[in-house]
Protein backbone atom coordinates (compact mmCIF):
# COMPACT_ATOMS: atom_id res chain seq x y z
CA UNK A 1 -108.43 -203.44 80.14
CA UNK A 2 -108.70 -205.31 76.82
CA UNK A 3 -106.55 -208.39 77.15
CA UNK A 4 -104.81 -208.63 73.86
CA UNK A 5 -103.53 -205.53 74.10
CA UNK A 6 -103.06 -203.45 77.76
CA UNK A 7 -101.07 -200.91 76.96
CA UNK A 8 -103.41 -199.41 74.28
CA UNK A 9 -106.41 -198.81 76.89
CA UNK A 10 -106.53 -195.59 78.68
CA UNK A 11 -105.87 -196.32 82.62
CA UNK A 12 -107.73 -193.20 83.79
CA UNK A 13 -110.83 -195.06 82.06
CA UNK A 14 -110.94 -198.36 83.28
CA UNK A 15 -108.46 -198.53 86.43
CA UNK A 16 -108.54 -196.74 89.91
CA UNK A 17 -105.78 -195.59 92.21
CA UNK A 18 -104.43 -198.29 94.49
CA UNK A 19 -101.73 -196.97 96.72
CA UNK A 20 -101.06 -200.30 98.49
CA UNK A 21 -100.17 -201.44 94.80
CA UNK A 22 -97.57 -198.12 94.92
CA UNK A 23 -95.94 -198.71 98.20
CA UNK A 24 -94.93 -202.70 97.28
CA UNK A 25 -93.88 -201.31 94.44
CA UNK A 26 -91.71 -198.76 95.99
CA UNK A 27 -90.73 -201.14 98.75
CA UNK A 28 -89.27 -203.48 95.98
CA UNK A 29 -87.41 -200.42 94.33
CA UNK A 30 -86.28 -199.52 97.35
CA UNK A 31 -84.40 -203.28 97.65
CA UNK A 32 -82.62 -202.58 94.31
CA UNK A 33 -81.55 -199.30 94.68
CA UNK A 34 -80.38 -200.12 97.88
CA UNK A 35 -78.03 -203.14 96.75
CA UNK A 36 -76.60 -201.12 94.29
CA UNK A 37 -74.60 -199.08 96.92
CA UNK A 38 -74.66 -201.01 100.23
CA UNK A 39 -71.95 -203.07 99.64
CA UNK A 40 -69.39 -200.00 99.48
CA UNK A 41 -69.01 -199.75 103.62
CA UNK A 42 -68.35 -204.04 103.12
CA UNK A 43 -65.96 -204.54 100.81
CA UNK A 44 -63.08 -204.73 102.91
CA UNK A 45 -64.87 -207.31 105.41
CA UNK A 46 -65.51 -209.08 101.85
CA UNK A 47 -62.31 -209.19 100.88
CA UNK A 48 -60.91 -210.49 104.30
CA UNK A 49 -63.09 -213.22 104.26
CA UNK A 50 -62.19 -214.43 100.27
CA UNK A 51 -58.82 -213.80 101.16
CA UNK A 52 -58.52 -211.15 97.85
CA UNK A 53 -57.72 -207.24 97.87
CA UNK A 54 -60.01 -204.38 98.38
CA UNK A 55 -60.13 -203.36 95.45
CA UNK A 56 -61.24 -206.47 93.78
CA UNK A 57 -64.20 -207.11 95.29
CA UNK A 58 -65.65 -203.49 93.36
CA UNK A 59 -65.99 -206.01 90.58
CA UNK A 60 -69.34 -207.47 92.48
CA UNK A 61 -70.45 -203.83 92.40
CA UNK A 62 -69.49 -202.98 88.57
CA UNK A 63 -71.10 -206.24 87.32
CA UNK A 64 -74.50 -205.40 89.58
CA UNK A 65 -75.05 -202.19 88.36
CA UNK A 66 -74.09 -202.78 84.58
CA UNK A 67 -76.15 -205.80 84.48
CA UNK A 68 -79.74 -203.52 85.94
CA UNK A 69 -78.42 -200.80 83.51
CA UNK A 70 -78.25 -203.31 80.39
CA UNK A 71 -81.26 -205.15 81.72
CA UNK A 72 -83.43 -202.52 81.40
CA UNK A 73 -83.96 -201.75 77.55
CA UNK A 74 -85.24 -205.85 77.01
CA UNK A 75 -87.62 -205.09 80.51
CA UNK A 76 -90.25 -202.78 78.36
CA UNK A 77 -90.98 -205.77 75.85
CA UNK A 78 -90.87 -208.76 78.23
CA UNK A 79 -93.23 -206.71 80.08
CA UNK A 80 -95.99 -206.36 76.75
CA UNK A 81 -94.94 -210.05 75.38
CA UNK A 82 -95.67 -212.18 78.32
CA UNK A 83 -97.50 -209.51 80.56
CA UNK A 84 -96.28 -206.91 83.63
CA UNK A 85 -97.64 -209.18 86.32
CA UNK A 86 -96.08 -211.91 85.54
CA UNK A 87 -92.75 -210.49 84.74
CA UNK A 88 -92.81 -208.44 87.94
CA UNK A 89 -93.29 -211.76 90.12
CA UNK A 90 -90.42 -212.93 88.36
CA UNK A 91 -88.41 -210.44 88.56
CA UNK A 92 -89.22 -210.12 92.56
CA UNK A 93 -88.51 -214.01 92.45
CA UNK A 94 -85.09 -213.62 90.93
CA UNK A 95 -83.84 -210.76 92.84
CA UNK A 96 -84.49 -212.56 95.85
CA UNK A 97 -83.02 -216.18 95.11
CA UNK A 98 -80.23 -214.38 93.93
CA UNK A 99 -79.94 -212.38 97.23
CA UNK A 100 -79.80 -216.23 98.97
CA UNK A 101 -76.62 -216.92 96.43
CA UNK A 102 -74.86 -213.64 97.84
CA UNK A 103 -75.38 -214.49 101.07
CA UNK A 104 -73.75 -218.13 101.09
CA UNK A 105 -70.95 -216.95 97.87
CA UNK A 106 -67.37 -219.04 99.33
CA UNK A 107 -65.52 -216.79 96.76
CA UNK A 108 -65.68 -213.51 94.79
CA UNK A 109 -66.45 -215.21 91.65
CA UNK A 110 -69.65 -216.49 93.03
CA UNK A 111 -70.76 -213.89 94.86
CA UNK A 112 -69.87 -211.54 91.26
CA UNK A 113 -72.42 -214.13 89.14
CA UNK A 114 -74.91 -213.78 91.77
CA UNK A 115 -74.88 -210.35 92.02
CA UNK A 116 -75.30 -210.53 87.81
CA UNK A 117 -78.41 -212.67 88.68
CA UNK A 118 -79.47 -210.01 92.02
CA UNK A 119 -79.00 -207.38 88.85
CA UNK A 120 -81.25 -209.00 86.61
CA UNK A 121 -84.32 -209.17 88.80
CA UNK A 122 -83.39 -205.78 89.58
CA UNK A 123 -83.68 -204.49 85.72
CA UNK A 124 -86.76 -206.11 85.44
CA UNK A 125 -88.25 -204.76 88.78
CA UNK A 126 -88.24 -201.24 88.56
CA UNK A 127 -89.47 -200.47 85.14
CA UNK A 128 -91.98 -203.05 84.93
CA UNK A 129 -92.88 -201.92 88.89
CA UNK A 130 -93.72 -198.72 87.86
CA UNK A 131 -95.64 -199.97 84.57
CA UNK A 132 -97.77 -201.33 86.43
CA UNK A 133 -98.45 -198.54 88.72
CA UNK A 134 -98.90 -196.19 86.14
CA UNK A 135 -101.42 -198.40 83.75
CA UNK A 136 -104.00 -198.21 86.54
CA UNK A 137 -103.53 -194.83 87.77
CA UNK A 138 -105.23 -191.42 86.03
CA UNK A 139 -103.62 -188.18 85.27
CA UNK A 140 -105.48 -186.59 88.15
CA UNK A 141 -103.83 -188.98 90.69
CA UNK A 142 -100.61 -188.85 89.06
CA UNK A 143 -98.87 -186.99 91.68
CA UNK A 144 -99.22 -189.46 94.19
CA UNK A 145 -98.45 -192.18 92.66
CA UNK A 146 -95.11 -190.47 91.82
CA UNK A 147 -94.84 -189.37 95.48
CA UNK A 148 -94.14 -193.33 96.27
CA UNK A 149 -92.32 -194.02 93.61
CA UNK A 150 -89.83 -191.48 94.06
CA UNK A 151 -88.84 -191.82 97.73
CA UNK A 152 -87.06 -195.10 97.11
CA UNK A 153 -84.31 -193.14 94.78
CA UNK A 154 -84.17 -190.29 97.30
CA UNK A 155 -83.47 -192.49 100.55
CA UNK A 156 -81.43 -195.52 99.12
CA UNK A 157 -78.16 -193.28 98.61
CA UNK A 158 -78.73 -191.61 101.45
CA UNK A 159 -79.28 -194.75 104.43
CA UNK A 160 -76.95 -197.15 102.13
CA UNK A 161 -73.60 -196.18 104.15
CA UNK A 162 -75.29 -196.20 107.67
CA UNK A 163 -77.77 -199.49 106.63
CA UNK A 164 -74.14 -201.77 105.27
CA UNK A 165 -72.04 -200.02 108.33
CA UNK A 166 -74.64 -201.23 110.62
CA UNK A 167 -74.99 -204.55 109.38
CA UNK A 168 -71.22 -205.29 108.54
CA UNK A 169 -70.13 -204.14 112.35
CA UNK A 170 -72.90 -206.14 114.36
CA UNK A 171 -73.38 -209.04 112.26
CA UNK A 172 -71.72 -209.86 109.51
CA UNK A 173 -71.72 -208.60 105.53
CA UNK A 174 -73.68 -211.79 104.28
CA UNK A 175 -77.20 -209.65 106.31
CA UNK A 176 -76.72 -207.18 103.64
CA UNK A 177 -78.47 -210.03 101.39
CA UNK A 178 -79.88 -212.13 103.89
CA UNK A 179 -82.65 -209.15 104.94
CA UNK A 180 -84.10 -209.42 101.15
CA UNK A 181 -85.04 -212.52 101.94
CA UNK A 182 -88.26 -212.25 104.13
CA UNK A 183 -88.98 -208.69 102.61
CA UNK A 184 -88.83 -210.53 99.12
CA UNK A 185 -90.95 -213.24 99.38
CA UNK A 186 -93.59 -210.61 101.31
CA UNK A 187 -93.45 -208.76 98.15
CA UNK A 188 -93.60 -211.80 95.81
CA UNK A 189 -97.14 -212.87 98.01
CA UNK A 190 -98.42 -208.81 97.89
CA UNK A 191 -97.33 -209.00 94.10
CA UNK A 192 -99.95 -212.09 93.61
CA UNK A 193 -102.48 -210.43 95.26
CA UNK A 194 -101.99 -206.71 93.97
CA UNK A 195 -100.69 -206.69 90.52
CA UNK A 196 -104.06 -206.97 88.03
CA UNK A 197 -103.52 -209.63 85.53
CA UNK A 198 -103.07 -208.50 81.75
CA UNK A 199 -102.47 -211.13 79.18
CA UNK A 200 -99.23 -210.10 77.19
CA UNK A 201 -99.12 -209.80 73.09
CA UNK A 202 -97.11 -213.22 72.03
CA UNK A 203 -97.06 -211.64 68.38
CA UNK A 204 -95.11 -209.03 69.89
CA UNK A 205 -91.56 -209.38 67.80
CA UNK A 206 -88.48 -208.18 69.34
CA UNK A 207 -86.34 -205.90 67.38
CA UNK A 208 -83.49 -207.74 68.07
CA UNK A 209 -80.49 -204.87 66.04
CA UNK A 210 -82.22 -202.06 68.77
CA UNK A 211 -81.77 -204.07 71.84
CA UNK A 212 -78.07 -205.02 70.79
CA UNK A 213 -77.20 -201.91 69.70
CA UNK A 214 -78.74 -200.35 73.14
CA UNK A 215 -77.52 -202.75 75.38
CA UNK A 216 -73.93 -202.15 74.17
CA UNK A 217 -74.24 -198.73 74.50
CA UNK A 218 -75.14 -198.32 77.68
CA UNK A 219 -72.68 -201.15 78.84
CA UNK A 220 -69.99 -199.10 77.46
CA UNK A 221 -71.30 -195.96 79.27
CA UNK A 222 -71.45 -197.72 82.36
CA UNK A 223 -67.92 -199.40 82.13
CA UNK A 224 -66.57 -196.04 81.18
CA UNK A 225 -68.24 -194.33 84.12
CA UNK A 226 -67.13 -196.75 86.46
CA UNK A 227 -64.00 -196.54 85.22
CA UNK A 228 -63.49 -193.27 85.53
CA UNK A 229 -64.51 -193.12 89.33
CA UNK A 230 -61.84 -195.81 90.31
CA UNK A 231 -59.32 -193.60 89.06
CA UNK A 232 -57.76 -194.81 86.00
CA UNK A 233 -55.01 -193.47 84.22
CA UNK A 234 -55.62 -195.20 81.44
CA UNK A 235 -57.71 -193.81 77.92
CA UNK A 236 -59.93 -196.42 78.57
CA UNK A 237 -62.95 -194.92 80.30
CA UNK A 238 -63.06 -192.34 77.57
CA UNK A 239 -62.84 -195.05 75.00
CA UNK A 240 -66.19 -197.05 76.34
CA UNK A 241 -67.94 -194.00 76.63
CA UNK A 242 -66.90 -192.84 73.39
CA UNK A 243 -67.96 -196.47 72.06
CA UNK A 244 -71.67 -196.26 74.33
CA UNK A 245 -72.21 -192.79 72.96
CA UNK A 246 -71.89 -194.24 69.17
CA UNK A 247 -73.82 -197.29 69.85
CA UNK A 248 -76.85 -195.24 71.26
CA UNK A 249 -76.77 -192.80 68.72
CA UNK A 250 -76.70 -196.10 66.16
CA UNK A 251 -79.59 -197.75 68.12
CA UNK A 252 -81.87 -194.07 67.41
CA UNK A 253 -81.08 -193.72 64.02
CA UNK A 254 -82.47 -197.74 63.67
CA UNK A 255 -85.09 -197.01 65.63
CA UNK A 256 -86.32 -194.16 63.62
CA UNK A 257 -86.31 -196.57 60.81
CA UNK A 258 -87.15 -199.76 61.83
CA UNK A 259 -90.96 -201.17 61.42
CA UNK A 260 -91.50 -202.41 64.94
CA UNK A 261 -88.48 -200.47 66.81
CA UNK A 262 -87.72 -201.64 70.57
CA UNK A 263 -88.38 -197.90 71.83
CA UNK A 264 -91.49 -195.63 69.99
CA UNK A 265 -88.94 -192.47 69.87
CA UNK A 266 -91.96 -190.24 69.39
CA UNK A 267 -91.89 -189.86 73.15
CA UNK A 268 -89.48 -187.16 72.78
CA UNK A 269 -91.50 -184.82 71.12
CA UNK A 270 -93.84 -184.55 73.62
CA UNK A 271 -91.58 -181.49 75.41
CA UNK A 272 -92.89 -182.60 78.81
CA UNK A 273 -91.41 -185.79 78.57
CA UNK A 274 -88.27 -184.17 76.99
CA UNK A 275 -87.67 -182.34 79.85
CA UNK A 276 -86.75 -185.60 81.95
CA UNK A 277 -84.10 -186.18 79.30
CA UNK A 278 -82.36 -182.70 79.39
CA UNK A 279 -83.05 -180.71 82.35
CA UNK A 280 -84.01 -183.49 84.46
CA UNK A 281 -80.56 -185.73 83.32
CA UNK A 282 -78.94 -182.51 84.45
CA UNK A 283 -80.72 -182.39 87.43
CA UNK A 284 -80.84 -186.00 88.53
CA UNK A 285 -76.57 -186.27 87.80
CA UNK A 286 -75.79 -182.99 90.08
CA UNK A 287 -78.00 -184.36 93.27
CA UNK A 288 -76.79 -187.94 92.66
CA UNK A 289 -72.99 -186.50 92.94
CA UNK A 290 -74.03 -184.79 96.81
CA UNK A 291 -74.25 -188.71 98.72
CA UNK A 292 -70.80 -189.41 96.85
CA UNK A 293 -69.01 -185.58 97.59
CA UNK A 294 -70.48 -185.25 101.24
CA UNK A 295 -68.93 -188.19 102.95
CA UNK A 296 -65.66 -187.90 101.48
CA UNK A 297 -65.42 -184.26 102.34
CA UNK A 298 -66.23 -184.69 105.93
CA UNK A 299 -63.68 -187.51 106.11
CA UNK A 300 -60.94 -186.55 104.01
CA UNK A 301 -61.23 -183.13 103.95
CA UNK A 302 -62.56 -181.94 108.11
CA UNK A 303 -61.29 -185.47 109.56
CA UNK A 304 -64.41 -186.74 110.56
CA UNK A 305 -64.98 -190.34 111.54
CA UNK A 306 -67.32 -192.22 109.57
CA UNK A 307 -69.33 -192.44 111.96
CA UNK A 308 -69.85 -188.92 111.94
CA UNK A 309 -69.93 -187.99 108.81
CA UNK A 310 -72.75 -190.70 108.23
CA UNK A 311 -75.00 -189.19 110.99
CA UNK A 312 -74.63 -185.39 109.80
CA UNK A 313 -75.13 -186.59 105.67
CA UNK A 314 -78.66 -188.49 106.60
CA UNK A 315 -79.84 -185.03 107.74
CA UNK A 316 -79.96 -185.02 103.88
CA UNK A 317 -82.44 -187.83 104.60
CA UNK A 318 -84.64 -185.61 107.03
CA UNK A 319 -85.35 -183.42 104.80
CA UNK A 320 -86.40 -185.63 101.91
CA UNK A 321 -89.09 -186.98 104.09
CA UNK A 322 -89.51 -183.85 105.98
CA UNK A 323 -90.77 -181.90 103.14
CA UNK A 324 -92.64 -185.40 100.87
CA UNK A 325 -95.99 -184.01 102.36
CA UNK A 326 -95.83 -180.65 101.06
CA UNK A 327 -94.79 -181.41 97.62
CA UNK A 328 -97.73 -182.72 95.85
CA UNK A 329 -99.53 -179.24 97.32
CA UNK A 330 -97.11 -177.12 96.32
CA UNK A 331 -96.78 -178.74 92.83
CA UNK A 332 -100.73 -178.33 92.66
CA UNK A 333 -100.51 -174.01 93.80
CA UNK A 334 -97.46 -173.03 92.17
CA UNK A 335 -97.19 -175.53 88.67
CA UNK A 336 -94.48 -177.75 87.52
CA UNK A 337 -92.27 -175.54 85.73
CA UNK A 338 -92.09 -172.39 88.90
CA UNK A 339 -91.07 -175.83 90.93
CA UNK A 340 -88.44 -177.02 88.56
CA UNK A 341 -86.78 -173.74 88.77
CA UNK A 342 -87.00 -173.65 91.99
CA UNK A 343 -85.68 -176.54 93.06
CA UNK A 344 -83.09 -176.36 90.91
CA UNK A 345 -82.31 -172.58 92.04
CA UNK A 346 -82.01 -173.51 95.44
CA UNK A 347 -80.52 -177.05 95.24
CA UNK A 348 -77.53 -175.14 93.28
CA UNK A 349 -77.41 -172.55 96.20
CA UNK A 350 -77.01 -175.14 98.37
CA UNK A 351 -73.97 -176.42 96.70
CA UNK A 352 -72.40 -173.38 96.59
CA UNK A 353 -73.10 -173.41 100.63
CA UNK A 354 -71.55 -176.70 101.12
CA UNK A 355 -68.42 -175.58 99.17
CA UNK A 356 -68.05 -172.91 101.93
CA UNK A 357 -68.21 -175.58 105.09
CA UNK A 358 -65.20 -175.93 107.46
CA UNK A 359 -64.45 -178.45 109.90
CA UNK A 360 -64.87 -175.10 112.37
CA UNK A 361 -68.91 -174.50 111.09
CA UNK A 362 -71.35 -175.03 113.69
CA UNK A 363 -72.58 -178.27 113.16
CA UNK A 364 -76.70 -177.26 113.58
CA UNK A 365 -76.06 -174.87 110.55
CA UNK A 366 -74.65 -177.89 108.65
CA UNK A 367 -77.07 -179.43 109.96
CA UNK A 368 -79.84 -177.38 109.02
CA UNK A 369 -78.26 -177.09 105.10
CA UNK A 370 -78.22 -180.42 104.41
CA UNK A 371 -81.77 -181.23 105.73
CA UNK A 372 -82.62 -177.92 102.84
CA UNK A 373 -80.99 -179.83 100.50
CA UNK A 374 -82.56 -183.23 101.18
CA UNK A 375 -86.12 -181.25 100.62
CA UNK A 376 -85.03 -179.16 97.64
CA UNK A 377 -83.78 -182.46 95.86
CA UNK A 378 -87.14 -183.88 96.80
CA UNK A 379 -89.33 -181.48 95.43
CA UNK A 380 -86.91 -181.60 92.06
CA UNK A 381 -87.31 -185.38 91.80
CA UNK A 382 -90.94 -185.92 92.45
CA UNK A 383 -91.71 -182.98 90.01
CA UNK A 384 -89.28 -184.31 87.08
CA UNK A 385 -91.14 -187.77 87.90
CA UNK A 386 -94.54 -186.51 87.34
CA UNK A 387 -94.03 -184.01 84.64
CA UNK A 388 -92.49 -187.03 82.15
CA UNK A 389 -95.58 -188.50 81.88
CA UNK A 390 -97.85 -185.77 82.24
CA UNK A 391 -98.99 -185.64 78.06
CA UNK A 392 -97.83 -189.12 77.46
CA UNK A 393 -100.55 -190.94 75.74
CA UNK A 394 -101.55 -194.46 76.83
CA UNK A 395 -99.82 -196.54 73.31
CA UNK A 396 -96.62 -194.47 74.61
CA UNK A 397 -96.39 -195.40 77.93
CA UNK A 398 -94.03 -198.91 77.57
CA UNK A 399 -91.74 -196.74 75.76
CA UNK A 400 -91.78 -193.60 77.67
CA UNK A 401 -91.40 -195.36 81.51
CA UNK A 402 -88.39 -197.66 80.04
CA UNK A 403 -87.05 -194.99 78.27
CA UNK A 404 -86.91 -193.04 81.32
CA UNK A 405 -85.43 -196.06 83.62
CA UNK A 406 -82.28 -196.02 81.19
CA UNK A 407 -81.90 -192.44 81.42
CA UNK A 408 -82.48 -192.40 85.07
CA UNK A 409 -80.00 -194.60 85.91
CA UNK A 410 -77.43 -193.49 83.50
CA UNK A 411 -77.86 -189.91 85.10
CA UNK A 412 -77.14 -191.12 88.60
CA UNK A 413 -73.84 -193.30 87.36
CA UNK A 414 -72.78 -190.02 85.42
CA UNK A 415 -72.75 -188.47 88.16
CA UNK A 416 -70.88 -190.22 90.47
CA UNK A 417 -68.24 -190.35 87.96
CA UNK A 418 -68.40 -186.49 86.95
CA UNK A 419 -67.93 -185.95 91.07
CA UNK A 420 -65.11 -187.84 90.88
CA UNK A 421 -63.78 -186.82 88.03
CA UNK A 422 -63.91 -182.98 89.02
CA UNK A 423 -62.14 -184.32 92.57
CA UNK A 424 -59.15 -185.10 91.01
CA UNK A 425 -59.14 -182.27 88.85
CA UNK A 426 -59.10 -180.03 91.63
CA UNK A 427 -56.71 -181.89 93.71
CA UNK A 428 -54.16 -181.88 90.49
CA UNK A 429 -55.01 -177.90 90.54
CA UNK A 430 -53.92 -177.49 94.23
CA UNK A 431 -55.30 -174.20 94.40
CA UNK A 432 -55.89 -174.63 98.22
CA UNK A 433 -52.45 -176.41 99.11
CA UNK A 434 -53.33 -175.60 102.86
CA UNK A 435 -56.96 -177.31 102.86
CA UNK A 436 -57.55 -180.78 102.57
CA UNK A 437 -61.39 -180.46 101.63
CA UNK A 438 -60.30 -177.89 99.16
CA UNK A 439 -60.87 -180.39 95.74
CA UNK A 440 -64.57 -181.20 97.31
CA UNK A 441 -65.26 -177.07 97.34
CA UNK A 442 -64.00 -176.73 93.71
CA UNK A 443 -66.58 -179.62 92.87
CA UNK A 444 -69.44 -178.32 94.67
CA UNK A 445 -68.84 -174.93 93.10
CA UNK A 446 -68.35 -176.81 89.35
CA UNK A 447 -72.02 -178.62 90.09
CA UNK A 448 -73.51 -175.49 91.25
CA UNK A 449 -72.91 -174.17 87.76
CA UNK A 450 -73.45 -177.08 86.01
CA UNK A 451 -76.90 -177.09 87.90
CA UNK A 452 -77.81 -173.73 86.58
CA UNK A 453 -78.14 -175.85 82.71
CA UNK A 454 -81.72 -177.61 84.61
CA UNK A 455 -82.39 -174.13 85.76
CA UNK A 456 -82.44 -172.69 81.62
CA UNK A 457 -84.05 -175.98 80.14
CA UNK A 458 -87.30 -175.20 82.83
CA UNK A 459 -87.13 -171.89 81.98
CA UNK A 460 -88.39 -172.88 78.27
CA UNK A 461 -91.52 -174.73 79.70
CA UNK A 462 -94.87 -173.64 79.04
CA UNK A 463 -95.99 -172.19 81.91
CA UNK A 464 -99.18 -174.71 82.16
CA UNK A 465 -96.57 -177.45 81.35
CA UNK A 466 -98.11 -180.58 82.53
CA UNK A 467 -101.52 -178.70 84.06
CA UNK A 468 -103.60 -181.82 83.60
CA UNK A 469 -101.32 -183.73 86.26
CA UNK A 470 -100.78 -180.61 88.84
CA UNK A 471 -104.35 -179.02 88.21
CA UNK A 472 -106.87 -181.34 87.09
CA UNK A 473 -110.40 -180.89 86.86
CA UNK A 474 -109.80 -176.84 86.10
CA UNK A 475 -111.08 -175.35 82.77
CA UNK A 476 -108.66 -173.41 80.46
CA UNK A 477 -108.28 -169.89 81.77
CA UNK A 478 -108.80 -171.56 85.93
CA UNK A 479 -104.81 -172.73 85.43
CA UNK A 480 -104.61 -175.11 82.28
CA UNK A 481 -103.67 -173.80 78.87
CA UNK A 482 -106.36 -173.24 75.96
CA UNK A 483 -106.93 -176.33 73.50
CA UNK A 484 -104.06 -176.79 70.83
CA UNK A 485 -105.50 -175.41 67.55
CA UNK A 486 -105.57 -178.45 65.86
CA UNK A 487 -107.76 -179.64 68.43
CA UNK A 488 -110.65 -176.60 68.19
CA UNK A 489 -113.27 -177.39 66.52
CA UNK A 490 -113.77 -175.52 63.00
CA UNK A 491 -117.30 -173.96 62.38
CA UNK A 492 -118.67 -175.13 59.08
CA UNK A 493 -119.63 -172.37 56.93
């Protein structure tokens, strides 16, 4: 790798596979997704112990989650200006420091500027984490790489309730941070040894109009979205999304323009890569909304303890893991785009399913659905995670994977809120007076459909879209499309 400039060398050249470089990597994104939604089953021992309402201490989360969100645009050109190594330590280093300052917080202010700090390692770890996974891994290994990456997102939700409940009832809510300590400074010592060094460019210049006018706007998105999902009557939370929607769309046109933009918006011509931004927002917004709809239904709507209804949704869990094995094969026999539609066919049946639960339905068949719906929403993840970078070109790759870390978690925030949203349209619709969990069906029925959009946007793939990931090595005509024209070679007459 040439050390004035890594992103501009070809990995697949120079760099082999390391999969004990993926799984730290995964085990650190694991850490921040995590902490984003752990601390829901604390908050009220939180707010006993400050002495402040409930509802206050949702602050700590807002401010965490805004703060990785907004984080995330400036992580791409730290990463190329000083180098992905040594911004990755740091970030590990910060995250886990600031993990400490949770853990001994005397008052909700504290704790909320520490979990600003927790935020900002965690903005920094997960784009520049997977950076440096994918600079040293080839198209042909591509798959797995993504395969560790991508279990992190899928569990986190998923264990978050049962992990906090755990902790909170048996010891206390300050071992929700206290646990990043140890695995945090084994990651910082595995980060020394693992991550290759790559000297950064200092002439790098920071286009300092793009990152203000994209940090703004996806504050205001996530304000808005958070807004929304704690119920306010207010026109507020259409307001900052209005506001976050106008800022980004500001932030492309300058980008388009500008001479050394923060984001090469090139990316999005490449249609494989565009698919993680329409089908796959789609996607990734319906299956974030199923950890949010699933506990409340069993709770609210069949009376469930939490308990309960924490045990039956990490069958959701089982499957995810039950089915991680398969995926890469069945990605390799079947393509990317029959596995898009698939799993988005089949993840929108399932919704449809889970509408039609009672409190009455045997629970192995609820059971058994959820774990199908934990492996369907695998298969859709780790495909959408490959596919994006399938054509990507090496000079694109900064761009493309922080690009993608924005859009990722902007998805999963929309659709919490769009979950909740549709909740208490339903409930105001009362078209099930008699049935407590009857809000919950009308939103699993509204995210079925809204599921079938990712279903139509794979449709329009190529059907050899991203064959050099999923089949490599094969010839055109053995499962990999024919040479563009423009890259045939002419006779000369």
């Amino acid at each position: 790798m040439a050390a004035g400039n890594p992103v501009d060398t070809n990995p697949s050249d120079s760099q082999v596979w390391n999969p004990r470089l993926a799984l730290l990597v995964a085990a650190t994104f694991f850490m921040e997704f995590l902490d984003g939604t752990v601390l829901t089953t604390a908050i009220p021992s939180i707010a006993g112990d400050f002495g402040v309402p409930a509802a206050d201490v949702n602050i700590t989360m807002t401010a965490y989650l805004m703060t990785v969100a907004m984080g995330i645009p400036l992580s791409g050109w730290l990463a190329e200006r000083l180098g992905a190594r040594r911004v990755f330590c740091l970030a590990i280093a910060i995250f886990t420091a600031a993990s400490l300052g949770c853990a001994l917080s005397q008052d909700l202010t504290t704790l909320t500027l520490s979990r600003i700090l927790q935020g900002a390692g965690g903005a920094m770890m997960v784009p520049v984490g997977t950076l440096v996974v994918l600079r040293g891994t080839p198209k042909s290994e591509l798959l797995r790489a993504t395969a560790f990456l991508v279990w992190p997102g899928l569990l986190a939700p998923v264990l978050a309730p049962l992990v906090g409940g755990a902790l909170t009832t048996y010891l206390s809510w300050h071992w929700i941070f206290l646990i990043n300590l140890p695995l945090g400074l084994a990651a910082f010592i595995a980060a020394l040894r693992l991550v290759p060094t790559a000297a950064g460019d200092r002439q790098r210049r920071l286009d300092w109009l793009g990152l203000v006018l994209t940090t703004t706007g996806v504050g205001a998105l996530v304000v808005g979205l958070e807004l929304a999902t704690g119920h306010h009557d207010g026109p507020w939370a259409a307001l900052c999304a209005a506001a976050g929607v106008a800022s980004l769309a500001g932030a492309a046109v300058w980008m388009t323009r500008a001479r050394n933009p923060l984001f090469d918006l090139s990316v999005f011509s490449t249609r494989t890569f565009r698919a993680m931004a329409t089908g796959g927002f789609v996607y990734r917004l319906t299956i974030s909304s199923v950890p949010f709809l699933l506990p409340l239904m069993f709770q609210a709507g069949f009376g469930w303890t939490p308990l309960h209804a924490g045990i039956m949704v990490a069958a959701v869990f089982i499957g995810n893991i039950g089915i991680k094995p398969a995926t890469t094969p069945l990605i390799r026999r079947f393509g990317f785009k029959a596995m898009l539609v698939f799993a988005s066919l089949a993840s929108a049946a399932t919704f449809v399913l889970c509408a039609l639960l009672t409190a009455d339905t045997p629970q192995p068949v609820t059971f058994a659905l959820l774990v199908c719906s934990g492996a369907f929403r695998s298969i859709g993840f780790s495909s959408y995670a490959s596919v994006q970078y399938a054509d990507i070109v090496p000079a694109q790759l900064t761009s493309a994977n922080t690009v993608s870390a924005t859009l990722v978690q902007l998805a999963t925030g929309t659709g919490i809120a769009v979950a909740a949203l549709l909740i208490r349209v339903f409930d105001g619709l009362a078209l099930l007076p008699q049935d407590p969990a009857g809000p919950f069906r009308g939103a699993f029925m509204a995210m079925a459909v809204l599921m079938l959009f990712s279903t139509a946007d794979s449709m329009t793939l190529h059907r050899h879209a991203g064959a050099e990931v999923s089949r490599p090595g094969q010839a055109p005509g053995e499962g990999q499309p024919p040479p563009p024209p423009a890259a045939r070679r002419v006779p000369r007459r």
